[in-house]
Structure formats: structure tokens, C-alpha cells
N, C-alpha and C. Protein backbone atom coordinates (compact mmCIF):
# COMPACT_ATOMS: atom_id res chain seq x y z
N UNK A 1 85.53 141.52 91.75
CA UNK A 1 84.79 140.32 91.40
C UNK A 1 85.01 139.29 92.52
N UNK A 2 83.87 138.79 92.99
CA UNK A 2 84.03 137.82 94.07
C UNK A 2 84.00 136.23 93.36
N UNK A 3 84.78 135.37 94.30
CA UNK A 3 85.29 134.32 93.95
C UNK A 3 83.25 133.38 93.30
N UNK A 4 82.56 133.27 93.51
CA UNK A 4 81.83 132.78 93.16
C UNK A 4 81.14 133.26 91.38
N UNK A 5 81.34 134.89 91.91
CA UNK A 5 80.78 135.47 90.46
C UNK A 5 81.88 135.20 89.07
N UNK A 6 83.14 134.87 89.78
CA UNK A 6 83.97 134.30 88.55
C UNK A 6 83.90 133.42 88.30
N UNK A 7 83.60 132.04 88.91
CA UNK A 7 83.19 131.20 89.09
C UNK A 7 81.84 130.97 87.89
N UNK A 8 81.05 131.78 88.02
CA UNK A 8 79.74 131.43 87.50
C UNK A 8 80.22 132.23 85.84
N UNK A 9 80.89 133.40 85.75
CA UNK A 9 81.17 134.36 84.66
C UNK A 9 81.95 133.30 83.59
N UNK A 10 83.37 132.34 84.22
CA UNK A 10 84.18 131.71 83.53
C UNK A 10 84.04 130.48 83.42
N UNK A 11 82.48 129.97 84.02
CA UNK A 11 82.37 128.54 83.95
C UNK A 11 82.37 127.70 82.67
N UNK A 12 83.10 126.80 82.56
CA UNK A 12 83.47 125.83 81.62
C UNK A 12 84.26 126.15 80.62
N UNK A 13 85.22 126.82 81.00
CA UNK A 13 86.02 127.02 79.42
C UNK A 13 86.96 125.76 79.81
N UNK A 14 87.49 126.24 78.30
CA UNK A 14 88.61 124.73 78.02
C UNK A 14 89.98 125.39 78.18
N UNK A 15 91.06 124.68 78.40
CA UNK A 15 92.29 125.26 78.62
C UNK A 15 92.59 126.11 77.47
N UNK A 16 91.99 125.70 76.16
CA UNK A 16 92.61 126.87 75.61
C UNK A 16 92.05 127.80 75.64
N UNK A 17 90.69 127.56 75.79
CA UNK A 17 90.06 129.51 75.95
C UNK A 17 90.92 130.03 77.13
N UNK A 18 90.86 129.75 78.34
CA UNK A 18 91.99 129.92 79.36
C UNK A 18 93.39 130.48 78.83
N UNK A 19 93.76 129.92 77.82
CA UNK A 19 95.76 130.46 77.21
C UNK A 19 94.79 131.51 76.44
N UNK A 20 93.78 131.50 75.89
CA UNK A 20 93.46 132.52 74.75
C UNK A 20 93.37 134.23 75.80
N UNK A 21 92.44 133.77 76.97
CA UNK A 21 92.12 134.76 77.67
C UNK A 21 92.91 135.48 78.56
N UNK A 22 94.48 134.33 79.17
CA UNK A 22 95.35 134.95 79.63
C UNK A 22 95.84 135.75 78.32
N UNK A 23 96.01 135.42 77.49
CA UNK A 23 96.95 136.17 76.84
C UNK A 23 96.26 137.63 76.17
N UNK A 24 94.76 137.74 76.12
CA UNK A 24 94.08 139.23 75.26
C UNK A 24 93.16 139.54 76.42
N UNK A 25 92.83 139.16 77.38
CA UNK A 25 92.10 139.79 78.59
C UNK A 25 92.68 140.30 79.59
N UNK A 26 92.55 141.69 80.14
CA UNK A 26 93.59 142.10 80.95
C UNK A 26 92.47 142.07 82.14
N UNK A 27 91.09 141.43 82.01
CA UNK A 27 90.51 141.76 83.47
C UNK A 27 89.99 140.29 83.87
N UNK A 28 90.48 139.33 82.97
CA UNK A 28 90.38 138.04 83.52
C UNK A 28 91.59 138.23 84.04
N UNK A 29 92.66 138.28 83.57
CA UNK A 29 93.98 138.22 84.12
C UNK A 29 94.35 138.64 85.71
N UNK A 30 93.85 140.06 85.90
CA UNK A 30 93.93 140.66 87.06
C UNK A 30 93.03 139.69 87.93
N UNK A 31 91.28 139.50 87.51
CA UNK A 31 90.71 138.53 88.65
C UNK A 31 91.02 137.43 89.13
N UNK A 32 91.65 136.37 87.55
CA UNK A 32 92.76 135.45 88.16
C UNK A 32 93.80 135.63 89.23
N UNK A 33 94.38 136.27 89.45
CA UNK A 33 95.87 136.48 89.88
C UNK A 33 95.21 137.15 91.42
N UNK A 34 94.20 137.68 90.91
CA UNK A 34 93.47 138.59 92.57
C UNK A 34 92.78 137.34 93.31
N UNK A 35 91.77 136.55 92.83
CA UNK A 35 91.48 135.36 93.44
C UNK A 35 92.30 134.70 94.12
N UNK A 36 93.10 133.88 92.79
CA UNK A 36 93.97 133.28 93.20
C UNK A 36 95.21 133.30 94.48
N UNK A 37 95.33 134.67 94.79
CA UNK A 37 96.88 135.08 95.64
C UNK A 37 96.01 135.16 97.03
N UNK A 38 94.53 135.90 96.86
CA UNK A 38 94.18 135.82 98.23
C UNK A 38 93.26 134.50 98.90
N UNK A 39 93.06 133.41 97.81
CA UNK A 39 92.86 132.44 98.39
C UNK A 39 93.93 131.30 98.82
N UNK A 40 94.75 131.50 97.97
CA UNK A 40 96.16 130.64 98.29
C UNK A 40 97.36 131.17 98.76
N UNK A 41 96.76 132.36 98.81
CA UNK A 41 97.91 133.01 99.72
C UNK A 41 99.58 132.76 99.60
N UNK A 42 99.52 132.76 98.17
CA UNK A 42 100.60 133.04 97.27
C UNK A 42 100.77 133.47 96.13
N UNK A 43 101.42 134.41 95.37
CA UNK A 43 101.84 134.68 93.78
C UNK A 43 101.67 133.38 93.06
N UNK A 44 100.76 133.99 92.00
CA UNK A 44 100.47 133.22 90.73
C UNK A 44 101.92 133.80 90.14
N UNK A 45 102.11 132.55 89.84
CA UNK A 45 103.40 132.32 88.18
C UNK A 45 103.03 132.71 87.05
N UNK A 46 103.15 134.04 86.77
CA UNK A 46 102.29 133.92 85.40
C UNK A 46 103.29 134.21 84.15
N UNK A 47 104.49 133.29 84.21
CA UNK A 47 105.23 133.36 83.04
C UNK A 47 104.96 132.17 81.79
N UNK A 48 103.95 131.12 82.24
CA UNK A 48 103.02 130.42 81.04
C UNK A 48 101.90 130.06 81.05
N UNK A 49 101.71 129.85 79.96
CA UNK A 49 99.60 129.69 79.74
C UNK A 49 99.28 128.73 80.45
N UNK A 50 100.32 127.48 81.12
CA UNK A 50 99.71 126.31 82.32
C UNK A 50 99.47 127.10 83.44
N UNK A 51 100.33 128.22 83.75
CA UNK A 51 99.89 128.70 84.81
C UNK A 51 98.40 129.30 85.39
N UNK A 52 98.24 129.79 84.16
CA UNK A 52 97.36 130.24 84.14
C UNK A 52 96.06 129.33 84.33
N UNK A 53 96.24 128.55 83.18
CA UNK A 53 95.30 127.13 83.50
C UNK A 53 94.82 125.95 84.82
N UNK A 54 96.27 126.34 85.26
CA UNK A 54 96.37 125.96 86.50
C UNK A 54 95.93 126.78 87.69
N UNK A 55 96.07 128.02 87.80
CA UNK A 55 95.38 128.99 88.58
C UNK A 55 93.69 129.10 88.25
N UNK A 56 93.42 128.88 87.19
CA UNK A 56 91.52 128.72 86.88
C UNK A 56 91.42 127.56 87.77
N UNK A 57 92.12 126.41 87.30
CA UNK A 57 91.14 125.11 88.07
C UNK A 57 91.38 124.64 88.99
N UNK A 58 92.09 125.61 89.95
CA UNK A 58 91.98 125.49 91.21
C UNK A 58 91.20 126.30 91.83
N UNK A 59 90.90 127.71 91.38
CA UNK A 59 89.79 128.10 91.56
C UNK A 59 88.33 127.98 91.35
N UNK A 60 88.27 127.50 90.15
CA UNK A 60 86.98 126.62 89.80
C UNK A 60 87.10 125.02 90.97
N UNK A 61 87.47 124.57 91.01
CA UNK A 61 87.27 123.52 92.05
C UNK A 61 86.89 123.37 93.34
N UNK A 62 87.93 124.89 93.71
CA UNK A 62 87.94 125.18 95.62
C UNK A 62 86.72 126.02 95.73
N UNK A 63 86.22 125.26 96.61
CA UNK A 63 85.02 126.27 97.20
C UNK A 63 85.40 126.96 98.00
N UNK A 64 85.43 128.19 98.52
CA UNK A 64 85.39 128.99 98.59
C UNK A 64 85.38 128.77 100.54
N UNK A 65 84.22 128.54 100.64
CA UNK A 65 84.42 128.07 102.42
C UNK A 65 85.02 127.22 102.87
N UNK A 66 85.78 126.47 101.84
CA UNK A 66 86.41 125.22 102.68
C UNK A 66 88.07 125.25 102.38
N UNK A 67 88.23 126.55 102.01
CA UNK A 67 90.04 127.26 102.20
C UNK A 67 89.86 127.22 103.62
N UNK A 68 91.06 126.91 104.03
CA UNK A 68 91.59 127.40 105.09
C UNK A 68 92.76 127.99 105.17
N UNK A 69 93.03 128.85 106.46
CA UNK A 69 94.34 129.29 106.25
C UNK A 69 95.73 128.65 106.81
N UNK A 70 96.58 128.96 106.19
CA UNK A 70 97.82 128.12 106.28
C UNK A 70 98.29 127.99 107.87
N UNK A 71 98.37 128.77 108.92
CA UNK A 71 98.26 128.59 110.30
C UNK A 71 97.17 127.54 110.76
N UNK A 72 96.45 127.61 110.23
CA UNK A 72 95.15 126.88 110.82
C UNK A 72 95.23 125.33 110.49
N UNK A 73 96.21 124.92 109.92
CA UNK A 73 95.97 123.39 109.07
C UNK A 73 96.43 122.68 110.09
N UNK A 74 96.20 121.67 109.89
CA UNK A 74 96.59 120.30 110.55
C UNK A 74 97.61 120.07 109.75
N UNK A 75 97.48 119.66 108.31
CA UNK A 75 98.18 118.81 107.66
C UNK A 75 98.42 120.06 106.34
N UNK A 76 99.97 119.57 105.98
CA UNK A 76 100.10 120.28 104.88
C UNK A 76 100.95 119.64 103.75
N UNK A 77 100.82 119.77 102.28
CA UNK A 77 101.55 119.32 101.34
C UNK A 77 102.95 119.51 101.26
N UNK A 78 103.76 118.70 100.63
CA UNK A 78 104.83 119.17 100.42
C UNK A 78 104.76 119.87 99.05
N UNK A 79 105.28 121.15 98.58
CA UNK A 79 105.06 121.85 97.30
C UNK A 79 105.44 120.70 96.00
N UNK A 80 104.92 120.70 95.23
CA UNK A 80 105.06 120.18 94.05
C UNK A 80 103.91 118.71 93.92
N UNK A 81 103.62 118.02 95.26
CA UNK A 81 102.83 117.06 95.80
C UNK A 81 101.55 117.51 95.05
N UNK A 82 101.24 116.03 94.18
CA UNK A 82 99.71 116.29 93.80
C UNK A 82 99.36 115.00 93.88
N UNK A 83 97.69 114.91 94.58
CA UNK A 83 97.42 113.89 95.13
C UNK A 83 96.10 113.27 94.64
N UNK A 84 96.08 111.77 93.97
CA UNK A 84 94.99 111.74 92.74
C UNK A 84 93.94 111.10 93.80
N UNK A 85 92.84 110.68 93.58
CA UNK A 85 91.83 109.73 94.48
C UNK A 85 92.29 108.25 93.89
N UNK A 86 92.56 107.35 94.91
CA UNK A 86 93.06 105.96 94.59
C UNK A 86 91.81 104.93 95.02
N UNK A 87 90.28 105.62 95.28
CA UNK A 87 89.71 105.10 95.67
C UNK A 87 88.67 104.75 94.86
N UNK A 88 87.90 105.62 94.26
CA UNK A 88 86.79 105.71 93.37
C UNK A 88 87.28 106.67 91.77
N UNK A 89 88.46 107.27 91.91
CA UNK A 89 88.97 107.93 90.77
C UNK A 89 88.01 109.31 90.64
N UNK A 90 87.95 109.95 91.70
CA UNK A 90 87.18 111.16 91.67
C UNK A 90 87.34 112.30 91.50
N UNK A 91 87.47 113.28 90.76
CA UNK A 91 88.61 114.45 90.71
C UNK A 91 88.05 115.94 91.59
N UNK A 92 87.37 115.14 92.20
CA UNK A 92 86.82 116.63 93.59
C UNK A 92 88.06 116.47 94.11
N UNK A 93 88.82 114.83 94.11
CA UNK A 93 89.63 114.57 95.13
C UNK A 93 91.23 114.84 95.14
N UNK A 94 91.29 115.39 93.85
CA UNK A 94 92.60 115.64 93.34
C UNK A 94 93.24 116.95 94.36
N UNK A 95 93.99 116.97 94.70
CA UNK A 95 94.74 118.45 95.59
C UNK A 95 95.80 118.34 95.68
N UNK A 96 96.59 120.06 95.59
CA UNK A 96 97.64 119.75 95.68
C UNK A 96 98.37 121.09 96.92
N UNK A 97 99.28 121.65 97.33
CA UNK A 97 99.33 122.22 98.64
C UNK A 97 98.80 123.15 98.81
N UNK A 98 97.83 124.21 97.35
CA UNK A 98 97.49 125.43 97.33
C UNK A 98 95.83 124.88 97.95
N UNK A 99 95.35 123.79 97.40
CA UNK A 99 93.80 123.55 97.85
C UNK A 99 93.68 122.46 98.46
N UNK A 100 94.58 122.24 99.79
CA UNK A 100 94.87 120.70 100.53
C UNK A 100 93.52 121.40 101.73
N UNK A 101 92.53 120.42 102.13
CA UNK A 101 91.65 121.36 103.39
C UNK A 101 92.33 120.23 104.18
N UNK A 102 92.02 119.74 105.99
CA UNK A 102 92.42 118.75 106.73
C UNK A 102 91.25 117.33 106.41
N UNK A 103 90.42 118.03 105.38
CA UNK A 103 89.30 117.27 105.42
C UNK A 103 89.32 116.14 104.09
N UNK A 104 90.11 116.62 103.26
CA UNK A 104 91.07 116.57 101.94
C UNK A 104 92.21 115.49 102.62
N UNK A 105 92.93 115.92 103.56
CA UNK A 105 93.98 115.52 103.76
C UNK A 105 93.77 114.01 104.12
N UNK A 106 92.27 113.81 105.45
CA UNK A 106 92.11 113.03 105.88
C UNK A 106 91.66 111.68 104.86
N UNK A 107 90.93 112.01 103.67
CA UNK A 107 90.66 111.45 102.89
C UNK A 107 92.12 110.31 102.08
N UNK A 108 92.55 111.20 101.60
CA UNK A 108 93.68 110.64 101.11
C UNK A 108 94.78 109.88 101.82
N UNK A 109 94.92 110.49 103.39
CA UNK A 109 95.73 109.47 104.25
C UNK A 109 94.61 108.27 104.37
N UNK A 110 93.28 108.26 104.54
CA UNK A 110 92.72 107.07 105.02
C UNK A 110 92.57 105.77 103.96
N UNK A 111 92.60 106.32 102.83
CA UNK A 111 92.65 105.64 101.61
C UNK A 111 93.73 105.44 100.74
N UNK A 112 94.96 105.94 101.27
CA UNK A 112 96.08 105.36 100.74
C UNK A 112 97.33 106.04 101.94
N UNK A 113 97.83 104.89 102.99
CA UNK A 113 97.91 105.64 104.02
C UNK A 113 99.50 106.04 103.64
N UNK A 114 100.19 105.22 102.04
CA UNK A 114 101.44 105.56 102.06
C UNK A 114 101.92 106.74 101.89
N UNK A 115 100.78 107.45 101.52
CA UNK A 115 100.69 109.08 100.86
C UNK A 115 101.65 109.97 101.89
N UNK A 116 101.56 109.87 103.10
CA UNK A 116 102.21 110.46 104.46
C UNK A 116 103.70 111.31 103.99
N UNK A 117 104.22 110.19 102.62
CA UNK A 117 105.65 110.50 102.64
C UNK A 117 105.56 112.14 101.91
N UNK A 118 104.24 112.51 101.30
CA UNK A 118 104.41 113.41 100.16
C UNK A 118 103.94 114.96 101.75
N UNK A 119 103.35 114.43 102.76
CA UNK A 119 103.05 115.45 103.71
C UNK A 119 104.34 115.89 104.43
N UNK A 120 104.08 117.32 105.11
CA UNK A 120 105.36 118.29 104.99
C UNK A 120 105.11 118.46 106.80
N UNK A 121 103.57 118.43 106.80
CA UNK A 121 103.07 118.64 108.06
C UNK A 121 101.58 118.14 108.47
N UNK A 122 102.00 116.96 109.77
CA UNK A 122 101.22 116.62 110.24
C UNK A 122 100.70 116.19 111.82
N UNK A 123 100.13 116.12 112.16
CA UNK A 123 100.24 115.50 113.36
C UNK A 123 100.13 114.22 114.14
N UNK A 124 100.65 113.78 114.88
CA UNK A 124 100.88 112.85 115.57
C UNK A 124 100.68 111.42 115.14
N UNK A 125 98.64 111.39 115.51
CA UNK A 125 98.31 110.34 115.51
C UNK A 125 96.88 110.52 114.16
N UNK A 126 97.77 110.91 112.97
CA UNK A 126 96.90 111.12 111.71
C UNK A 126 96.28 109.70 111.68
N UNK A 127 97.27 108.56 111.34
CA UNK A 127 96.97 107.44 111.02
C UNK A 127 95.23 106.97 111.87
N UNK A 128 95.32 107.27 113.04
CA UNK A 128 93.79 107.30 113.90
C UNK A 128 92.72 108.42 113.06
N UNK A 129 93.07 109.44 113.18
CA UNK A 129 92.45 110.47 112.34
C UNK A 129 92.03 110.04 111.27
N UNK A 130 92.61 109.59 110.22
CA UNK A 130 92.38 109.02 108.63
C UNK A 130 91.41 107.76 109.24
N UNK A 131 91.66 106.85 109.68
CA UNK A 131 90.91 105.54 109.71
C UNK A 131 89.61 106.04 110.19
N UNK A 132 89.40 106.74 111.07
CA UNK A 132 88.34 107.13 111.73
C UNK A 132 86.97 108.13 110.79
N UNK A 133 88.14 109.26 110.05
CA UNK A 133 87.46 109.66 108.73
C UNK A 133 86.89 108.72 107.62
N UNK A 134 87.56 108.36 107.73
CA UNK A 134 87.20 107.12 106.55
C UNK A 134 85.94 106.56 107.28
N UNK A 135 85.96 105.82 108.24
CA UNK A 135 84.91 104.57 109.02
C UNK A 135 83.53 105.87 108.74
N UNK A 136 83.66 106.76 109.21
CA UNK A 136 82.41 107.75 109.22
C UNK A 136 82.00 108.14 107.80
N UNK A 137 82.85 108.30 106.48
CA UNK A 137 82.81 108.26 105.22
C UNK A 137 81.65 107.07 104.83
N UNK A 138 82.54 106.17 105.22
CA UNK A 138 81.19 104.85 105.28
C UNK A 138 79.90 104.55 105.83
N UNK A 139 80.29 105.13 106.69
CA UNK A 139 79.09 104.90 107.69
C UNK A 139 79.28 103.39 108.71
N UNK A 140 80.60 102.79 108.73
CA UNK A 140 81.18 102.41 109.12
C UNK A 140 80.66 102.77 111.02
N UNK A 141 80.21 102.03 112.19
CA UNK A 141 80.09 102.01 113.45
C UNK A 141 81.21 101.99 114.03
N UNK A 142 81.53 102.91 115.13
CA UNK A 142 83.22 102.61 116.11
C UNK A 142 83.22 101.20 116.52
N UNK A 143 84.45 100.55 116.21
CA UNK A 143 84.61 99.36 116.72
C UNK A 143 84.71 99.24 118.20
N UNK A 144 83.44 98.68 119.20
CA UNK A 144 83.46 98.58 120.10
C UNK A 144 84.81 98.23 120.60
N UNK A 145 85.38 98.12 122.52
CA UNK A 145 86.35 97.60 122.92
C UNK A 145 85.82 96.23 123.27
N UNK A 146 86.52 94.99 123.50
CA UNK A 146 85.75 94.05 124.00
C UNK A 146 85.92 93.74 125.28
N UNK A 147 84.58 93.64 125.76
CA UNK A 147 84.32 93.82 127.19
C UNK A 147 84.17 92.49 127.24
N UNK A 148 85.71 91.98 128.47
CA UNK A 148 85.25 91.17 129.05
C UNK A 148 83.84 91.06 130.08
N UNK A 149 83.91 89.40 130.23
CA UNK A 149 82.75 89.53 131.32
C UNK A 149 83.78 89.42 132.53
N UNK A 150 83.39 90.08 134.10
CA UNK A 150 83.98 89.91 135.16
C UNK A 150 84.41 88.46 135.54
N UNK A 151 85.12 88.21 135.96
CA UNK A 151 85.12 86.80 136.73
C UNK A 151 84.47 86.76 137.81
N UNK A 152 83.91 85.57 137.67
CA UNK A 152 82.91 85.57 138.91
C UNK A 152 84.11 84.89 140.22
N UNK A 153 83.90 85.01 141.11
CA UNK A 153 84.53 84.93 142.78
C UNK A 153 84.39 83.22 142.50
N UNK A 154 85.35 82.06 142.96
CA UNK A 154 85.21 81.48 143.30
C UNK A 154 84.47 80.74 144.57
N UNK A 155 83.18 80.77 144.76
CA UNK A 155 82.67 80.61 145.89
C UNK A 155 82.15 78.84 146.34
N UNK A 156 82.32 77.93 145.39
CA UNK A 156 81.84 76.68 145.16
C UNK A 156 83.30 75.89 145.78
N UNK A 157 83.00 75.10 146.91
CA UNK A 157 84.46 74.53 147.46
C UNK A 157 84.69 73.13 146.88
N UNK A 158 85.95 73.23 146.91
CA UNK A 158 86.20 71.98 145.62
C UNK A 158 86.52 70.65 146.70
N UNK A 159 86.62 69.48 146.45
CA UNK A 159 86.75 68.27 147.24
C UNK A 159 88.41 68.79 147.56
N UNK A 160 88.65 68.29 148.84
CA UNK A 160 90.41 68.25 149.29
C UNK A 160 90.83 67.16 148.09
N UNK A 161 92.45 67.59 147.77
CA UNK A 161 92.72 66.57 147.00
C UNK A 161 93.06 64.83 147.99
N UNK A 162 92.68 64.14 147.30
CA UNK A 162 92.81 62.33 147.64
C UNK A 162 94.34 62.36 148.32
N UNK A 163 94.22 61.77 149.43
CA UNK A 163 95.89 61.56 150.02
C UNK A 163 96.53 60.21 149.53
N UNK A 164 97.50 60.09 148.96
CA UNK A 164 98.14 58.67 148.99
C UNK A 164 98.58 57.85 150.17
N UNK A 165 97.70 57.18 150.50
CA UNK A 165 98.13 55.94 151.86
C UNK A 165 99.52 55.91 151.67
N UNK A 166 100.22 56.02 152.78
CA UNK A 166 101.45 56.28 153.46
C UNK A 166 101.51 54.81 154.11
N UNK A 167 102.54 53.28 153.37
CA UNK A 167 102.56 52.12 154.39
C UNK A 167 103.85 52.55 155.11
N UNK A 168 103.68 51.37 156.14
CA UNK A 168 104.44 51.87 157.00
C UNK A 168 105.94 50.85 156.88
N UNK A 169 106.79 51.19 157.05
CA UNK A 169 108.18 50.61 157.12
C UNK A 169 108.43 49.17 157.97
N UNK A 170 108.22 48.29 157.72
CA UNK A 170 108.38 47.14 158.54
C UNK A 170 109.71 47.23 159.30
């Protein structure tokens, strides 16, 4: 079963159909745990029904082309790190290290830049990165540099300065 056709097969259940289905479906179970490990590229926990719940709605959420793989990131979570939208309260925006993209990442540093402390891995000059994501989010224009104007050459000769009459010493 490919990640979309489960997707479309398990769309909208509620967490408990989710605990109902981990616990009497043995081929949701397997597609869970098969999705899940090769998109996050780790073992599902499957010693409780959150897990499970938790392994659906991260798969229901993550699209599918916009995993990346763990070599490939810019930026990465620290495990346990879950990161809400502080901006508009959006829950596309929610992620946590299994469905972090750099595109994800940039979002959340640009809009709450204290977030940094919960990242495990990043680079350099994110803080530019995030502001810059963001400005284009908006539609926000690059803030020009400001260009001076040249100085023009002094070419206009100024009067000699006035001498003070010098009397003379009787």
C-alpha cells in the first residue's frame, strides 16, 4: 500500500477508531508501521494505542514529497521537540523531528526565533535564512542597501580666510 492510497483508504478516522484498528486489524497495523519506518526512518513504538495514533497523524499530515532525508536536512529537531504555529495557530504547522522539512524549520525559526533552543541541528546563519523566509512568506520586498549619493569633488574655491591686522610695536 502506497503512502497516498492509505492516506485516501484511512481518511478521517478519530483516535479511537485508530486504538480500535491498532488493536483488531493486522493489515492496518503492518501498513502503519511499513509507512511509517520508511518515511521516518525509524521504528514505530507500538507498545500503546498513542502510538499508534501518533504514527497515523503524522502520516496523514506529511506529504509525501516534502520528507526529506535525514542527511539531507539543514535543520533538525531535538527528539521529544514539538513545535506549535505561534503565528496564525495553524496545525499544517505543528512538527515534530519525525516530519521537521527545512521549509518547516524555516517557518518556525522566522516566527518565533526563540525556538532555536529546541534545534539539535542547524546552520550558521539560520537567523538570515528564517527572516528572509518569512519576508518572501509575505511577500515582503528585500530591503534595499542604502546607497549613498557620491560626494561630489570640491571644485568651487572658497574666499582665503580674513587676516587679522598685525600693529606694530612702538
Amino acid at each position: 500500500m502506497s503512502v497516498e492510497e492509505y492516506k485516501s483508504h484511512y481518511k478521517g478516522m478519530s483516535q479511537s477508531d485508530v486504538r480500535k484498528l491498532a488493536r483488531t486489524d493486522s493489515d492496518f497495523r503492518d501498513a502503519t508501521e511499513r509507512i511509517y519506518t520508511a518515511s521516518f526512518h525509524t521504528a514505530l513504538n507500538k507498545n500503546c494505542g498513542d502510538c499508534w495514533c501518533d504514527a497515523y497523524a503524522l502520516i496523514m499530515l506529511t506529504a509525501n514529497d516534502k520528507l526529506m532525508e535525514r542527511s539531507n536536512r539543514h535543520y533538525e529537531l531535538r527528539a521529544g521537540a514539538l513545535l506549535r504555529d505561534v503565528r496564525k495557530d495553524d496545525n499544517t504547522k505543528l512538527c515534530s523531528h519525525h516530519n521537521l522539512t527545512d521549509e518547516l524549520a524555516l517557518y518556525h525559526l522566522g516566527t518565533n526565533p526563540n525556538c532555536i533552543k529546541y534545534f539539535s541541528k542547524y546552520p550558521d546563519d539560520w537567523r538570515e535564512q528564517a527572516e528572509k523566509y518569512i519576508r518572501e512568506l509575505d511577500g515582503v520586498a528585500e530591503p534595499k542597501a542604502e546607497q549613498k549619493e557620491p560626494e561630489k569633488p570640491d571644485t568651487e574655491k572658497k574666499p582665503a580666510p580674513k587676516r587679522k591686522a598685525v600693529r606694530a610695536a612702538k
